[in-house]
Protein backbone atom coordinates (compact mmCIF):
# COMPACT_ATOMS: atom_id res chain seq x y z
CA UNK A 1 16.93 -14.43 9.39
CA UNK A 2 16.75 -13.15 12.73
CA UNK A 3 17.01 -15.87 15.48
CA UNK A 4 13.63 -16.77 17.71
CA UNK A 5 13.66 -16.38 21.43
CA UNK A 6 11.59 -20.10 22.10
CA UNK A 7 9.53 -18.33 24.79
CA UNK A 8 8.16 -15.34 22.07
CA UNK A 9 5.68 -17.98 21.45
CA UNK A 10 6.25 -20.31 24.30
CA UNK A 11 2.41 -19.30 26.10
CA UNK A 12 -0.44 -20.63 23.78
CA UNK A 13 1.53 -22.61 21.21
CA UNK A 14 2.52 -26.01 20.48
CA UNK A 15 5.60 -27.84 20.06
CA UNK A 16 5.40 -27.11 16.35
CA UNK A 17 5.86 -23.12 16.94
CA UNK A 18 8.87 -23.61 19.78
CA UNK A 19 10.71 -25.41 17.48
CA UNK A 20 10.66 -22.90 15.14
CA UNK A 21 14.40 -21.63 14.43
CA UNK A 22 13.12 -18.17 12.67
CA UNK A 23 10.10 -15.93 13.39
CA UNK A 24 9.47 -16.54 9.54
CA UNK A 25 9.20 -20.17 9.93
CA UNK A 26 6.16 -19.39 12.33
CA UNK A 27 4.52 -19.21 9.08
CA UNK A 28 5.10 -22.19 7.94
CA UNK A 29 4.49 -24.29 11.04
CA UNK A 30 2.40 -22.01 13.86
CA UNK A 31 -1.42 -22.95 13.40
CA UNK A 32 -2.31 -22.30 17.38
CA UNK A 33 -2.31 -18.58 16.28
CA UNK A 34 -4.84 -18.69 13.59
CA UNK A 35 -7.56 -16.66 14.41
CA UNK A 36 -10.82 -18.28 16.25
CA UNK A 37 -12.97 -17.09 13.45
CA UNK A 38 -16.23 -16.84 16.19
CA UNK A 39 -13.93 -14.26 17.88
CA UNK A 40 -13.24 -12.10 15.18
CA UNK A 41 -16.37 -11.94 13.53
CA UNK A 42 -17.34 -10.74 17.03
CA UNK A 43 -14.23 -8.00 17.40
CA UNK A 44 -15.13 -7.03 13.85
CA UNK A 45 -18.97 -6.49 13.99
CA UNK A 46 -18.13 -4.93 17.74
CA UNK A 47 -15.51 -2.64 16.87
CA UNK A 48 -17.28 -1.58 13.39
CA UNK A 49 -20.41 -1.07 15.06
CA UNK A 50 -18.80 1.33 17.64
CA UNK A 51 -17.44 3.33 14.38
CA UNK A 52 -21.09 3.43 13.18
CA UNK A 53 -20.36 1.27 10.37
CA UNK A 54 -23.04 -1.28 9.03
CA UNK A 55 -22.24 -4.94 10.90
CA UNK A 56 -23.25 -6.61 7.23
CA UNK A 57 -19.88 -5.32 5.76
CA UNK A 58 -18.64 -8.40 7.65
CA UNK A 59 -20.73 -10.71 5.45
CA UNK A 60 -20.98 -8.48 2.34
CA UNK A 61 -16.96 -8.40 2.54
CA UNK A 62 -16.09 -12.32 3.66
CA UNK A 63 -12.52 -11.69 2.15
CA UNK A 64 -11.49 -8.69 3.36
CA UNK A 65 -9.46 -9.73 6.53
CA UNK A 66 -7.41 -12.94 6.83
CA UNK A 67 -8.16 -15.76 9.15
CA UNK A 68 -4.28 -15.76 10.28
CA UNK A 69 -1.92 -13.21 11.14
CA UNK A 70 1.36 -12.80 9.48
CA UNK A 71 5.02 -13.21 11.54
CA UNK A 72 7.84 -11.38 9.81
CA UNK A 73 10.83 -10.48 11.82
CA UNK A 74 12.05 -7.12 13.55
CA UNK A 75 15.21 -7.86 11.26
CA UNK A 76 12.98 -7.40 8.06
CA UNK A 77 10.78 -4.84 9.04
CA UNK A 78 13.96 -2.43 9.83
CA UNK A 79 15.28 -3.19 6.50
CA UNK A 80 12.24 -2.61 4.58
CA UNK A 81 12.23 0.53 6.70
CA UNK A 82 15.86 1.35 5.43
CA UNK A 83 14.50 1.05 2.08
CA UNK A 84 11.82 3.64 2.51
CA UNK A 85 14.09 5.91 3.76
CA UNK A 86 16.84 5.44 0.57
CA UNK A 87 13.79 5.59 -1.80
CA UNK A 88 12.73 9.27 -0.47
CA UNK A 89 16.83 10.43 -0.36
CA UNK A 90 16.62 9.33 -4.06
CA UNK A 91 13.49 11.06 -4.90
CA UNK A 92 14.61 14.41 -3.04
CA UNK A 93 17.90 14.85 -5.86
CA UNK A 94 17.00 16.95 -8.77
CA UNK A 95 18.70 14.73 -10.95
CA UNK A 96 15.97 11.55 -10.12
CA UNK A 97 13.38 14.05 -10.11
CA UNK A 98 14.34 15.38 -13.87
CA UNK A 99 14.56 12.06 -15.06
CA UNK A 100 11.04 10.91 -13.33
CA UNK A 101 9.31 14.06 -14.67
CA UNK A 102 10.54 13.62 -18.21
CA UNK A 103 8.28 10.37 -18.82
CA UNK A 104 5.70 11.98 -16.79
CA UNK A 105 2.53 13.56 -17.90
CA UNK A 106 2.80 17.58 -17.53
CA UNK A 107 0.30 17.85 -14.79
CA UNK A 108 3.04 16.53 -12.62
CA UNK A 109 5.46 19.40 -13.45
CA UNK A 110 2.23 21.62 -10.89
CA UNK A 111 4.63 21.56 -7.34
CA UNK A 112 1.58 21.98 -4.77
CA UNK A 113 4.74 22.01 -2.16
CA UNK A 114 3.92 18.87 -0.43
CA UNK A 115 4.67 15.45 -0.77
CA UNK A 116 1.36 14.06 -1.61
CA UNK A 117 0.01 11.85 1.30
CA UNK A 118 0.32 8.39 2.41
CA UNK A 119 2.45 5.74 0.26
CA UNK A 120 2.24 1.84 0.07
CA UNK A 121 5.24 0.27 -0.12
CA UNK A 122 4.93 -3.32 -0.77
CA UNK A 123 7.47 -6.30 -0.47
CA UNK A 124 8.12 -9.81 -1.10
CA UNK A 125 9.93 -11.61 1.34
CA UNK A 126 12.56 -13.02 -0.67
CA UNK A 127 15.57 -16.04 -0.04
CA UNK A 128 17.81 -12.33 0.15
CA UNK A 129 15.52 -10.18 2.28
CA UNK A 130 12.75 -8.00 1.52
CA UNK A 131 12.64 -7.09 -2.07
CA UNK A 132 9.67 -4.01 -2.97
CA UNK A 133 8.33 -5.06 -5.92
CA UNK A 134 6.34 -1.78 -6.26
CA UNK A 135 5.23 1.77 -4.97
CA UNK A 136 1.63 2.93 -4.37
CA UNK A 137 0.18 6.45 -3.66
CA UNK A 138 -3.65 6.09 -2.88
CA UNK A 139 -2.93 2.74 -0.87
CA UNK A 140 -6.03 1.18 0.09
CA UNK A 141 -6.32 -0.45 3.84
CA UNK A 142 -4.73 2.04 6.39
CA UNK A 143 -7.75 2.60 8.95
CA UNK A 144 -9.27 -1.37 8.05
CA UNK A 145 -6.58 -2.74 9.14
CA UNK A 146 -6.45 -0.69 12.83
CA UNK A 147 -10.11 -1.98 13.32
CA UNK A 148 -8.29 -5.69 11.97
CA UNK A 149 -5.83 -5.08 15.06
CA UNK A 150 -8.41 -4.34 17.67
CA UNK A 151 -10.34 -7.88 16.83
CA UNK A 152 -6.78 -9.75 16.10
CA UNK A 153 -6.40 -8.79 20.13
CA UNK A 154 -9.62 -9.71 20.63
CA UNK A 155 -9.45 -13.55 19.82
CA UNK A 156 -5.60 -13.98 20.07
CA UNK A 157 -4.97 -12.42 23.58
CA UNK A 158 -2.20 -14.64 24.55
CA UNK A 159 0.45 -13.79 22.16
CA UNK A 160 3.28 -13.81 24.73
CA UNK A 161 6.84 -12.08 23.61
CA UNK A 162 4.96 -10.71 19.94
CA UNK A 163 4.04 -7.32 19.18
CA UNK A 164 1.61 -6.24 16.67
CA UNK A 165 3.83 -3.98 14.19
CA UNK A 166 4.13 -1.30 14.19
CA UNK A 167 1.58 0.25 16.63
CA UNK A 168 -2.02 0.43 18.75
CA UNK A 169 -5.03 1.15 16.74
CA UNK A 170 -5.71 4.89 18.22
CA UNK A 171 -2.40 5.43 17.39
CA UNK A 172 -2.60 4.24 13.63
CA UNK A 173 -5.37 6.76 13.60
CA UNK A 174 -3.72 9.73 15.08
CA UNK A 175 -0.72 9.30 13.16
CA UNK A 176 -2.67 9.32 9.73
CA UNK A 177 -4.91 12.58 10.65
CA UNK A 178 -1.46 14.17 11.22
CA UNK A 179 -0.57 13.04 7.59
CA UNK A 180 -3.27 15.01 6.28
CA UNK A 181 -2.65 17.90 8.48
CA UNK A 182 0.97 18.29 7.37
CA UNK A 183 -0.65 17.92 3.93
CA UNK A 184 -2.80 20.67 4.29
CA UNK A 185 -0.24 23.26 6.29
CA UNK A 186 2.31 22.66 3.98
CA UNK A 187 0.13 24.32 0.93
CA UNK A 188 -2.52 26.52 3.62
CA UNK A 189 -0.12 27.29 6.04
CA UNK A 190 -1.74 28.47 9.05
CA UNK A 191 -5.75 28.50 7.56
CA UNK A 192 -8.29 25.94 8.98
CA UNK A 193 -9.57 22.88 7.45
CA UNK A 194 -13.16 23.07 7.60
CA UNK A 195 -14.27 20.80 4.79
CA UNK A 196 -12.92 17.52 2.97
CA UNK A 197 -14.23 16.01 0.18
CA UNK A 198 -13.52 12.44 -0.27
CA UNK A 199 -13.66 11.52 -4.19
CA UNK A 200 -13.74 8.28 -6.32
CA UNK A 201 -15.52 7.22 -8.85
CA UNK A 202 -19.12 6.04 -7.76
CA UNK A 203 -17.50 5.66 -4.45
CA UNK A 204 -20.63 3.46 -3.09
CA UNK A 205 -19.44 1.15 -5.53
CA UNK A 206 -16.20 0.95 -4.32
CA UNK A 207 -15.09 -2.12 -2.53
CA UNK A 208 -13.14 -0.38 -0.09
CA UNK A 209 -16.14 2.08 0.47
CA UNK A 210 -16.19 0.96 3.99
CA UNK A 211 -12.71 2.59 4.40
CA UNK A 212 -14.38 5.68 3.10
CA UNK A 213 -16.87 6.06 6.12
CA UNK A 214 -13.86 5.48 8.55
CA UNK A 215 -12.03 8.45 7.25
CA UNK A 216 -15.39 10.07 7.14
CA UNK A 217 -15.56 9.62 10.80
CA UNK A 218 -11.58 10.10 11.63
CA UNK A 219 -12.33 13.80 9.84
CA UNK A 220 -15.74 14.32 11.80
CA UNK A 221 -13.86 13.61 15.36
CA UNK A 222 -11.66 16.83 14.56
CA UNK A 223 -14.44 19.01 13.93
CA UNK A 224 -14.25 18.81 10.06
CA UNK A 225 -16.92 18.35 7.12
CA UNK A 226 -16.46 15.38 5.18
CA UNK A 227 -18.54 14.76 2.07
CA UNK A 228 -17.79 11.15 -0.26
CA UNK A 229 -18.71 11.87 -4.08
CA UNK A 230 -18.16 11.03 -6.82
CA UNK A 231 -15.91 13.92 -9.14
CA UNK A 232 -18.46 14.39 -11.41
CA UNK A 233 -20.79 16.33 -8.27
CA UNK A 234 -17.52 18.96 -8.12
CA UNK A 235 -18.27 22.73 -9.69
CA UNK A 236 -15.59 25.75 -9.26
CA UNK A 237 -17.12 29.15 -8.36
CA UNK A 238 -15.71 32.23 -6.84
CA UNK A 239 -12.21 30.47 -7.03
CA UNK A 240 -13.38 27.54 -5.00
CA UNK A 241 -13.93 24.25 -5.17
CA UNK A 242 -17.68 23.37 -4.36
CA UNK A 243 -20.09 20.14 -3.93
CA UNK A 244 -23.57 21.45 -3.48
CA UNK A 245 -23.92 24.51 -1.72
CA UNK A 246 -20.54 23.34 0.69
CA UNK A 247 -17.48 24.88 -0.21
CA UNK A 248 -14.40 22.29 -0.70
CA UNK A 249 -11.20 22.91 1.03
CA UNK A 250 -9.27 19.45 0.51
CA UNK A 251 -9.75 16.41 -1.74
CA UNK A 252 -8.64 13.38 -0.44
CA UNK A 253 -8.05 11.68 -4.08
CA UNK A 254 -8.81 7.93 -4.11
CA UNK A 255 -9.08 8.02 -7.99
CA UNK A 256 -6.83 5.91 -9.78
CA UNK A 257 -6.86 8.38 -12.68
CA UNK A 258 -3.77 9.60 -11.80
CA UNK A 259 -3.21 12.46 -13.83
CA UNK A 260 -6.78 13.86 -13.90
CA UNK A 261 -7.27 13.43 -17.31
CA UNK A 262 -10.31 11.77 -18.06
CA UNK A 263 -13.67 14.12 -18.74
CA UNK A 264 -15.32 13.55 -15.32
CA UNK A 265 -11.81 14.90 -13.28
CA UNK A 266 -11.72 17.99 -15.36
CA UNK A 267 -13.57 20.13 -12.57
CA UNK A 268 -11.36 19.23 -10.16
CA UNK A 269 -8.01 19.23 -12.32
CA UNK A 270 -9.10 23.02 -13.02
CA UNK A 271 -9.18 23.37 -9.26
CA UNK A 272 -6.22 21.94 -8.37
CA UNK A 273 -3.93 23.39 -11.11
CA UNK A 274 -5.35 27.09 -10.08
CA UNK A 275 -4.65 26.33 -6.31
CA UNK A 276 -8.28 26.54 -5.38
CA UNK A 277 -8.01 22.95 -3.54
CA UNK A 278 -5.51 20.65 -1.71
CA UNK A 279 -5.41 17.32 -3.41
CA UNK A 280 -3.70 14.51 -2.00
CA UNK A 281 -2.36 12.34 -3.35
CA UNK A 282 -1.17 14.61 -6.50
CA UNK A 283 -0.35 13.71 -9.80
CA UNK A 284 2.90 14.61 -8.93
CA UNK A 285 3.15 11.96 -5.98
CA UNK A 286 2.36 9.29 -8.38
CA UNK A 287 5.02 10.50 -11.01
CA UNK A 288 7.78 10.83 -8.50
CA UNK A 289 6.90 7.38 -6.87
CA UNK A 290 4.27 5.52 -8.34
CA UNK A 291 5.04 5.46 -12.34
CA UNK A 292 6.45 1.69 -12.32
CA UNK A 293 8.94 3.31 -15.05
CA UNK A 294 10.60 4.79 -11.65
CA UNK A 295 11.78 1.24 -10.73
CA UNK A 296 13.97 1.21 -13.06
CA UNK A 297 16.03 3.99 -12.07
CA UNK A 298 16.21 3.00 -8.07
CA UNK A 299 17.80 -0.38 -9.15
CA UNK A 300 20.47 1.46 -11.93
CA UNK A 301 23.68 1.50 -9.93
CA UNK A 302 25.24 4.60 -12.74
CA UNK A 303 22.06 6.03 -12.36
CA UNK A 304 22.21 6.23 -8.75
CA UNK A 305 25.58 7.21 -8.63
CA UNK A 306 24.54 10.64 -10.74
CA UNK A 307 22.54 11.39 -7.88
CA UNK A 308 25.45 12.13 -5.75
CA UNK A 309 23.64 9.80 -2.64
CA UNK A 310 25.61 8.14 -0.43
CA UNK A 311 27.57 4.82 -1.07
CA UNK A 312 25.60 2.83 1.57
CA UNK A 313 21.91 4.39 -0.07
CA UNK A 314 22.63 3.14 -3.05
CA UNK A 315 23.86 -0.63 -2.01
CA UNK A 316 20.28 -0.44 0.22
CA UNK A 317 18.33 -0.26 -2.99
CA UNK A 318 20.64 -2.20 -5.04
CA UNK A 319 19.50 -5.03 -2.60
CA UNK A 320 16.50 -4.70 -2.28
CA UNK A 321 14.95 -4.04 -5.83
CA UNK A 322 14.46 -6.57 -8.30
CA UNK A 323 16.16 -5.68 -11.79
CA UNK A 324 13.56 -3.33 -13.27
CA UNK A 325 13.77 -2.45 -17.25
CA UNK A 326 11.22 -0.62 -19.19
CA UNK A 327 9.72 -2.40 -22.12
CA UNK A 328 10.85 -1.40 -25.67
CA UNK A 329 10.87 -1.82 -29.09
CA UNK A 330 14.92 -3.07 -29.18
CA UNK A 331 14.35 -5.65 -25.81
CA UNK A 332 10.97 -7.05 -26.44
CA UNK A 333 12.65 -10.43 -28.25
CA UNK A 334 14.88 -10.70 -25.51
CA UNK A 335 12.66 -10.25 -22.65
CA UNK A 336 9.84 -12.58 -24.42
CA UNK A 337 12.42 -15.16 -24.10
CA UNK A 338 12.98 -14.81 -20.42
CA UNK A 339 9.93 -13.88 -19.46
CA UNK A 340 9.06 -17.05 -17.15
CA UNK A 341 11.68 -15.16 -15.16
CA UNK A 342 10.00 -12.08 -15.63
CA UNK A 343 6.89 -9.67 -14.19
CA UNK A 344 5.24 -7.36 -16.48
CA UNK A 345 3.58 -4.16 -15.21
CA UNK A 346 1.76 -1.53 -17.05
CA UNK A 347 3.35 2.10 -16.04
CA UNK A 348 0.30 3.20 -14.35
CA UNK A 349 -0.80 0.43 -13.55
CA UNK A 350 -3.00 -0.53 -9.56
CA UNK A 351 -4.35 -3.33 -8.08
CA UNK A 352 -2.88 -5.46 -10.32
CA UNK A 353 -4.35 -4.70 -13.24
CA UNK A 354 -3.43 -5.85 -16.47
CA UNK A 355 -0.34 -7.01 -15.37
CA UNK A 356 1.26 -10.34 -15.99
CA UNK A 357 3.17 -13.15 -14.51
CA UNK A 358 5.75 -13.73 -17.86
CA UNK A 359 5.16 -17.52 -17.32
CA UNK A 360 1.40 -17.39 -18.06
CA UNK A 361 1.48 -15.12 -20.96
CA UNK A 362 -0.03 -16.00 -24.05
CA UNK A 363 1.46 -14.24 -27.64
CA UNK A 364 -1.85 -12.63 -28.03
CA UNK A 365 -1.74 -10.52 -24.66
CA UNK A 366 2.27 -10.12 -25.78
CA UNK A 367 1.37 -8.30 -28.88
CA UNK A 368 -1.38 -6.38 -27.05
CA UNK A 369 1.05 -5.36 -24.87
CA UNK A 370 3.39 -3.58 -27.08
CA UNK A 371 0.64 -0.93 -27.28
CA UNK A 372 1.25 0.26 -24.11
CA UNK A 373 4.39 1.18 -21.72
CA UNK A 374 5.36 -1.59 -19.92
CA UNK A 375 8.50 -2.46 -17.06
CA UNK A 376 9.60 -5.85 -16.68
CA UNK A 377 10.58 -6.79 -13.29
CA UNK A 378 12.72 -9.42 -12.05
CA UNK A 379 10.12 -11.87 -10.79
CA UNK A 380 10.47 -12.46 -7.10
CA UNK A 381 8.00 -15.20 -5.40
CA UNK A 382 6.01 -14.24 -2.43
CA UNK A 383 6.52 -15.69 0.61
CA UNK A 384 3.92 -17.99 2.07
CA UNK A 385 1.79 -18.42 5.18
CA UNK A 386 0.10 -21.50 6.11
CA UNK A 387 -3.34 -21.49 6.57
CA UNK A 388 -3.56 -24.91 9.10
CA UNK A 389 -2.05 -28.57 9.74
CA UNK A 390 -4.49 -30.46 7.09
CA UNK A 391 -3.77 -33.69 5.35
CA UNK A 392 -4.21 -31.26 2.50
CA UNK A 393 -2.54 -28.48 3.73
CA UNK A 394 -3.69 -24.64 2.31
CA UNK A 395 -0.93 -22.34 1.43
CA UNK A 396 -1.70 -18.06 0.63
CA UNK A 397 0.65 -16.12 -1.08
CA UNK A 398 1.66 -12.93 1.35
CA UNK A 399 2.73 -9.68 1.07
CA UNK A 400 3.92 -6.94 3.47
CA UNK A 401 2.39 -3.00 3.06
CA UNK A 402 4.34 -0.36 4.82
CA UNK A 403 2.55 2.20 4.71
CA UNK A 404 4.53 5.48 5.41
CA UNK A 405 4.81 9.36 4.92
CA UNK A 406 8.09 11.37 4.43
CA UNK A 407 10.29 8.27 4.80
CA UNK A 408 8.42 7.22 8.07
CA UNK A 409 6.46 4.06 8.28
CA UNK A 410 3.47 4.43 9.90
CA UNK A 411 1.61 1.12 9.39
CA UNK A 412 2.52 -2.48 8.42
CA UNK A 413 -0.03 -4.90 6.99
CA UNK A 414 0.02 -8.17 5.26
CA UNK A 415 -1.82 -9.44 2.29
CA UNK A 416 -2.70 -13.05 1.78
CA UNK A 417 -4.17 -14.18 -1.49
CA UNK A 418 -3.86 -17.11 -3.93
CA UNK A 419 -3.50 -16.60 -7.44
CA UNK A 420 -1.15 -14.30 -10.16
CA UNK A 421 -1.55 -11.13 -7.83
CA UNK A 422 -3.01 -9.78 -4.98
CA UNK A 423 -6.92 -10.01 -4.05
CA UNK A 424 -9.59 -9.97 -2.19
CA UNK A 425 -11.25 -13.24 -3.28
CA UNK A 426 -9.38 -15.76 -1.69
CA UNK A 427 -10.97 -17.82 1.36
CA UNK A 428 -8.96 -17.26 4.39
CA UNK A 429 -7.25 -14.22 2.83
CA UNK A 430 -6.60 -10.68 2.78
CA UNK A 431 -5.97 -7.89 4.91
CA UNK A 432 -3.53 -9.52 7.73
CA UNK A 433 -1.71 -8.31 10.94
CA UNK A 434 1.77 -8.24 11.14
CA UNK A 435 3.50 -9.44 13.86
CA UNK A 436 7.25 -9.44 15.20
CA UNK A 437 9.44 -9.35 17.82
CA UNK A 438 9.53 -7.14 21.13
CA UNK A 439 12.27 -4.48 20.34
């Protein structure tokens, strides 16, 4: 662990956070920094109004932003960032993408010549390091937590020698239009976005809908159309994509039907496989990074070695991802009986769906299981934040989102929670800041 310069978080704390020997242990011991929950109800309902967004989302949402921030240190953050960048050298070799492609469905074979938008990375802070336990394409939370930053400021001004990680909220914004934009010039070129159509199913519904309306706006501050539907409202005419009588030039994809296959994405698979629309995230995207089967490959040192990467690449990842095997029929037995040591995943799986904590499972789900492709994953316990200094003291779960494009992290946000997996139903969890050292 990096060491901690006493005077970081000298202004505003007590003795408890100076003694700290490790910005980590912050978490363990630092309760002056917990948010003044008055304060950022006010940031919140402030900043949310100024985006036009309805000030009940703060009520109708009581879970969606932690009540403390997260400390992880400038040591961790550039490792998980060295990470990131081994994961994309591995995914750029033809011999990882042959091997990801032959498991995937054949929608992901369709190149649209770009990389396919914004990835979650997400880590456990583990006794070794930071160890990613998994790879998202549609990750949820970019633009929440940049209004999360603004009110975090807002009630914890005094935060002497810390920096919020990685950077100001305008800037989070900026840099995640420009994501887009390279989406859409690396399959239009030089042609102008006029329209964007963001798509979920019944997106109202969603419970990151409110994330919706800030992209909404982000695309309306650059002169462009935005429309939120649900897929079902697409139709194709005159080689375009079209809701209503507006004509569709890019899908920003929030469905977790990742290869378009179910009946109500067949309008807009159509669309995309003719090259009438830009989609992003592609099914591609989520074959070359967010099939969990994948995992299993960036932690194979022979594997890796076939790649032809560099020696120092592959130790990265050898690090820093738990031993990742895909379920089958010859290593079931042997994985039921280690499975307290053990994290099942579904393939495809998001938001922690259907997957299981080994220790927990019950020979019914087991044998429902084997119906399905699964990974098993080393299991690798979350770190832990502290939530105050009670008789009874509360401790949440935590993990750390990069979020990042091309190998280039553009975002870092925490997740508190209690429970198997993430959530958003935990009292004094979800969405938190991350902060670190000055660099």
């Amino acid at each position: 662990m990096a060491e901690l310069n006493a005077q970081s978080v000298a202004q505003g704390c007590g003795s408890s956070c100076q003694a700290a020997t490790s910005i980590e242990e912050l978490n363990r011991t630092c309760y002056c920094l917990t948010l003044n929950e008055a304060a950022l109800r006010r940031g919140l309902e402030t900043d949310l109004g100024r985006r036009g967004l309805s000030r009940a989302m703060v009520e109708t949402h009581p879970h969606l932003f932690a009540s403390v921030p997260m400390f992880v240190s400038r040591e961790h953050l550039d490792r998980m960032a060295r990470v990131i960048g081994a994961v994309e050298a591995v995914v750029a070799t033809p011999h990882f993408r042959r091997a990801a492609l032959a498991w995937a469905p054949e929608i992901a074979r369709h190149d649209p010549d770009s990389p396919g938008g914004l990835l979650g990375y997400d880590f456990h802070l583990g006794v070794t390091g930071p160890q990613l336990i998994e790879i998202n394409t549609n990750p949820g939370g970019a633009l929440l937590n940049a209004v999360l930053g603004g009110a975090q400021r807002s009630c914890c001004p005094d935060v002497a020698g810390l920096a919020m990680a990685p950077m100001e909220a305008d800037a989070i914004e900026d840099a995640l239009f420009k994501v887009f934009m390279t989406e859409w010039r690396l399959q239009r070129q030089d042609a102008q976005l006029k329209s964007v159509a963001i798509i979920d199913e019944a997106p109202e519904q969603q419970y990151l809908y409110p994330e919706f309306l800030l992209y909404r706006q982000l695309f309306d501050r650059h002169g462009i159309e935005v429309t939120i539907c649900d897929p079902r409202e697409l139709a194709r005419k005159d080689a375009r994509l079209w809701h209503g009588s507006r004509p569709i030039d890019f899908v920003y994809n929030r469905l977790t039907d990742f290869a378009l296959e179910q009946p109500a994405q067949a309008v807009l698979k159509l669309a995309y496989l003719a090259g009438e629309v830009v989609v992003s995230p592609h099914p591609r995207a989520h074959a070359l990074y967010a099939d969990k089967r994948n995992l299993s490959l960036l932690c194979d040192e022979a594997f890796l070695c076939g790649t032809g990467i560099a020696g120092d690449v592959i130790a990265t990842l050898l690090a820093a991802i738990p031993r990742t095997e895909i379920m089958t029929a010859g290593n079931r037995n042997a994985q039921w009986e280690k499975r307290r040591e053990l994290f099942f995943k579904p393939a495809a799986g998001y938001g922690s769906k259907a997957a299981y904590r080994g220790g927990k499972l019950t020979k019914r789900v087991w044998e429902e299981m084997a119906t399905s492709t699964y990974v098993a994953q080393a299991l690798v316990a979350p770190s832990e934040r502290q939530l105050a200094d009670t008789p009874v003291a509360t401790a949440l779960k935590a993990d750390v989102r990069n979020y990042a494009y091309g190998g280039a992290v553009k975002l870092v946000a925490a997740r508190l929670y209690q429970g198997q997996t993430t959530n958003f139903r935990t009292p004094g969890g979800g969405f938190a800041p991350v902060f670190t050292e000055w660099s």
